[in-house]
Every structure is written in C-alpha cells, then in structure tokens.
Protein backbone atom coordinates (compact mmCIF):
# COMPACT_ATOMS: atom_id res chain seq x y z
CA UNK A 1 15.14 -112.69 -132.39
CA UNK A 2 14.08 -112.29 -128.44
CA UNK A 3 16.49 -112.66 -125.72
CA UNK A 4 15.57 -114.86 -123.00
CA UNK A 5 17.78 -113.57 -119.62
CA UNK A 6 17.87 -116.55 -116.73
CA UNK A 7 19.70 -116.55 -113.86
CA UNK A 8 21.88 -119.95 -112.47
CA UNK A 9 22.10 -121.09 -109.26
CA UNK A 10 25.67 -122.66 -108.17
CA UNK A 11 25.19 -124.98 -105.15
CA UNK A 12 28.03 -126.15 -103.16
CA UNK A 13 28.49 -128.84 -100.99
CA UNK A 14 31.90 -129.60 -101.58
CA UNK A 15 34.78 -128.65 -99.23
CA UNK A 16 38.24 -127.48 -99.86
CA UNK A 17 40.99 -130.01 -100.04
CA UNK A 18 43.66 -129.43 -98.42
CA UNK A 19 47.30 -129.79 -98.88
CA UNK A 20 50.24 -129.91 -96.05
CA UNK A 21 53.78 -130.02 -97.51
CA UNK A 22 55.74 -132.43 -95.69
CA UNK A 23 55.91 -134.62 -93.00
CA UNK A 24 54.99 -134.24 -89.36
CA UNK A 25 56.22 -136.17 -86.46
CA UNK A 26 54.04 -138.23 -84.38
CA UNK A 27 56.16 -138.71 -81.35
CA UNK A 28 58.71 -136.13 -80.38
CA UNK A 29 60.40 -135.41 -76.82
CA UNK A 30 59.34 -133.04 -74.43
CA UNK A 31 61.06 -129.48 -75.09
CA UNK A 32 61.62 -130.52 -78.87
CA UNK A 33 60.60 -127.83 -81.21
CA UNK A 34 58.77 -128.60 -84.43
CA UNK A 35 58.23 -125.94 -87.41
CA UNK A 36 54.69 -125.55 -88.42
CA UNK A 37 54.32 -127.33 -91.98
CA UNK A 38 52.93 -125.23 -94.82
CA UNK A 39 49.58 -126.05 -96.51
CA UNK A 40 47.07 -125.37 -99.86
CA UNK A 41 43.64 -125.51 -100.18
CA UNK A 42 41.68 -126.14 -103.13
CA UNK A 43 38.10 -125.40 -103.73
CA UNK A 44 35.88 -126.99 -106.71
CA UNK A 45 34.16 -123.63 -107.46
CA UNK A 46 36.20 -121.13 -105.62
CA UNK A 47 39.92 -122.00 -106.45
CA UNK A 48 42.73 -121.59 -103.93
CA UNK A 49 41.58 -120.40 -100.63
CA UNK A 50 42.87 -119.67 -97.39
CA UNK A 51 44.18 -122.08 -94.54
CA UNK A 52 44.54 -121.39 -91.23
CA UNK A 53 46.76 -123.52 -88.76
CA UNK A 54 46.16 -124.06 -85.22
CA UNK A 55 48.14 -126.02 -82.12
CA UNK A 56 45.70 -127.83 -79.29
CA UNK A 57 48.25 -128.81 -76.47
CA UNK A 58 47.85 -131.37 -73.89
CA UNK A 59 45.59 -128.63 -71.55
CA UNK A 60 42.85 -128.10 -74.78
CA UNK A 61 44.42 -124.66 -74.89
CA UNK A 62 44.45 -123.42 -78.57
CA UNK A 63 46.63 -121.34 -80.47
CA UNK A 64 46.80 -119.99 -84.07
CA UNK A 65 50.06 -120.31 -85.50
CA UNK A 66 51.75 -118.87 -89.00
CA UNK A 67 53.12 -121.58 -91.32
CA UNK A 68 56.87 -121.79 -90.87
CA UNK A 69 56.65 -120.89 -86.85
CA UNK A 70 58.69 -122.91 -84.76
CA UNK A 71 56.24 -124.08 -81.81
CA UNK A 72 58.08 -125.79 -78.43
CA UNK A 73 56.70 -128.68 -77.31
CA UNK A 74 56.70 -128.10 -73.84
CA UNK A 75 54.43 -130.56 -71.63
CA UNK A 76 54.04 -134.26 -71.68
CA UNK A 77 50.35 -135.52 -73.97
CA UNK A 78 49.13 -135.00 -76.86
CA UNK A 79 49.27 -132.20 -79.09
CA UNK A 80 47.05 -132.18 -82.21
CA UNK A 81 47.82 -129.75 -85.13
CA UNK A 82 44.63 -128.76 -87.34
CA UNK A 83 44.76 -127.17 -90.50
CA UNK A 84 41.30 -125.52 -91.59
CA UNK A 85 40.03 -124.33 -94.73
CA UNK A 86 36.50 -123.31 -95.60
CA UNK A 87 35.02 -122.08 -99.25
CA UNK A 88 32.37 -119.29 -99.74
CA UNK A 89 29.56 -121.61 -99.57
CA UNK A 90 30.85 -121.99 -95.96
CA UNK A 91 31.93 -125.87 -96.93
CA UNK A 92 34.56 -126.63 -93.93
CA UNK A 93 37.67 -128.95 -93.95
CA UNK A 94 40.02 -129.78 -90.74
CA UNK A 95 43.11 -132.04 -91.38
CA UNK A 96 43.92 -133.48 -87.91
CA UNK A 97 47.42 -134.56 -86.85
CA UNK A 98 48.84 -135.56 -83.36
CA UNK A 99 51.89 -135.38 -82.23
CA UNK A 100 52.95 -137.82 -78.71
CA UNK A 101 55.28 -135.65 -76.40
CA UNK A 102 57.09 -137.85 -73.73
C-alpha cells in the first residue's frame, strides 16, 4: 500500500465575533463615570481570541482601557467606545458604541 502525503491550505476570511456583556449607556452627564463593559471574541478557525477595548473622547484622543476600568466622562461630545478583535489570518472586527455627554 503507498502513502500519498498532501498538504491543506486553511483560508480565512472570516472575522471574530465579538461579545460585550451588558449594556452601555448612550447619553450620560458630564463628570458621570461609566465602567468599561467586558467582552468575548470568537473565531471560526481560531477559537477564543483576544479583545482589546479602547475610549475616543470628544478631542479624537484615544485611550486603551482594561475591562472593568471605571473611565470619567469629563467633557461635553461624543465619546465612542470600540472593542477590537482580530484572528491569525489578520481578519479584524470593531464593535462601535457612543456614548452623548451633556
């Protein structure tokens, strides 16, 4: 009996989906404080993988923040919160949310 070896080629186009526990606020007061929400990720091929959780505030000014953080809300505009995840295949997901400080 002869062996035959081949090799398989995986593609991926497919990117994570992600998962944020909880709700978030869309309009808050300025000065209120909101905890960052914890979130999953989910890839097709690669299983759970990492996500990473920023804060934009009103002046574009970015910041990464740990899940569970309490962040102030401390100017008047919009802040959005993303949560990112991307696979091995470099497949990228951003959940967007925005929050309305008066």
């Amino acid at each position: 009996e002869q062996e035959y070896p081949f090799a398989m080629l995986v593609v991926d186009e497919q990117a994570p989906e992600i998962k944020v526990e909880g709700a978030i606020a869309t309009e808050v007061q300025k000065g209120t404080s909101i905890k960052i929400a914890n979130a999953t990720a989910t890839d097709n091929v690669d299983g759970e993988v990492s996500v990473y959780a920023y804060v934009v505030n009103p002046s574009g000014i970015i910041s990464s923040v740990a899940f569970g953080e309490s962040v102030k809300l401390s100017a008047t505009g919009v802040y959005q919160i993303r949560y990112m995840s991307v696979d091995a295949f470099g497949n990228l997901n951003i959940l967007y949310y925005y929050i309305t400080v008066a």
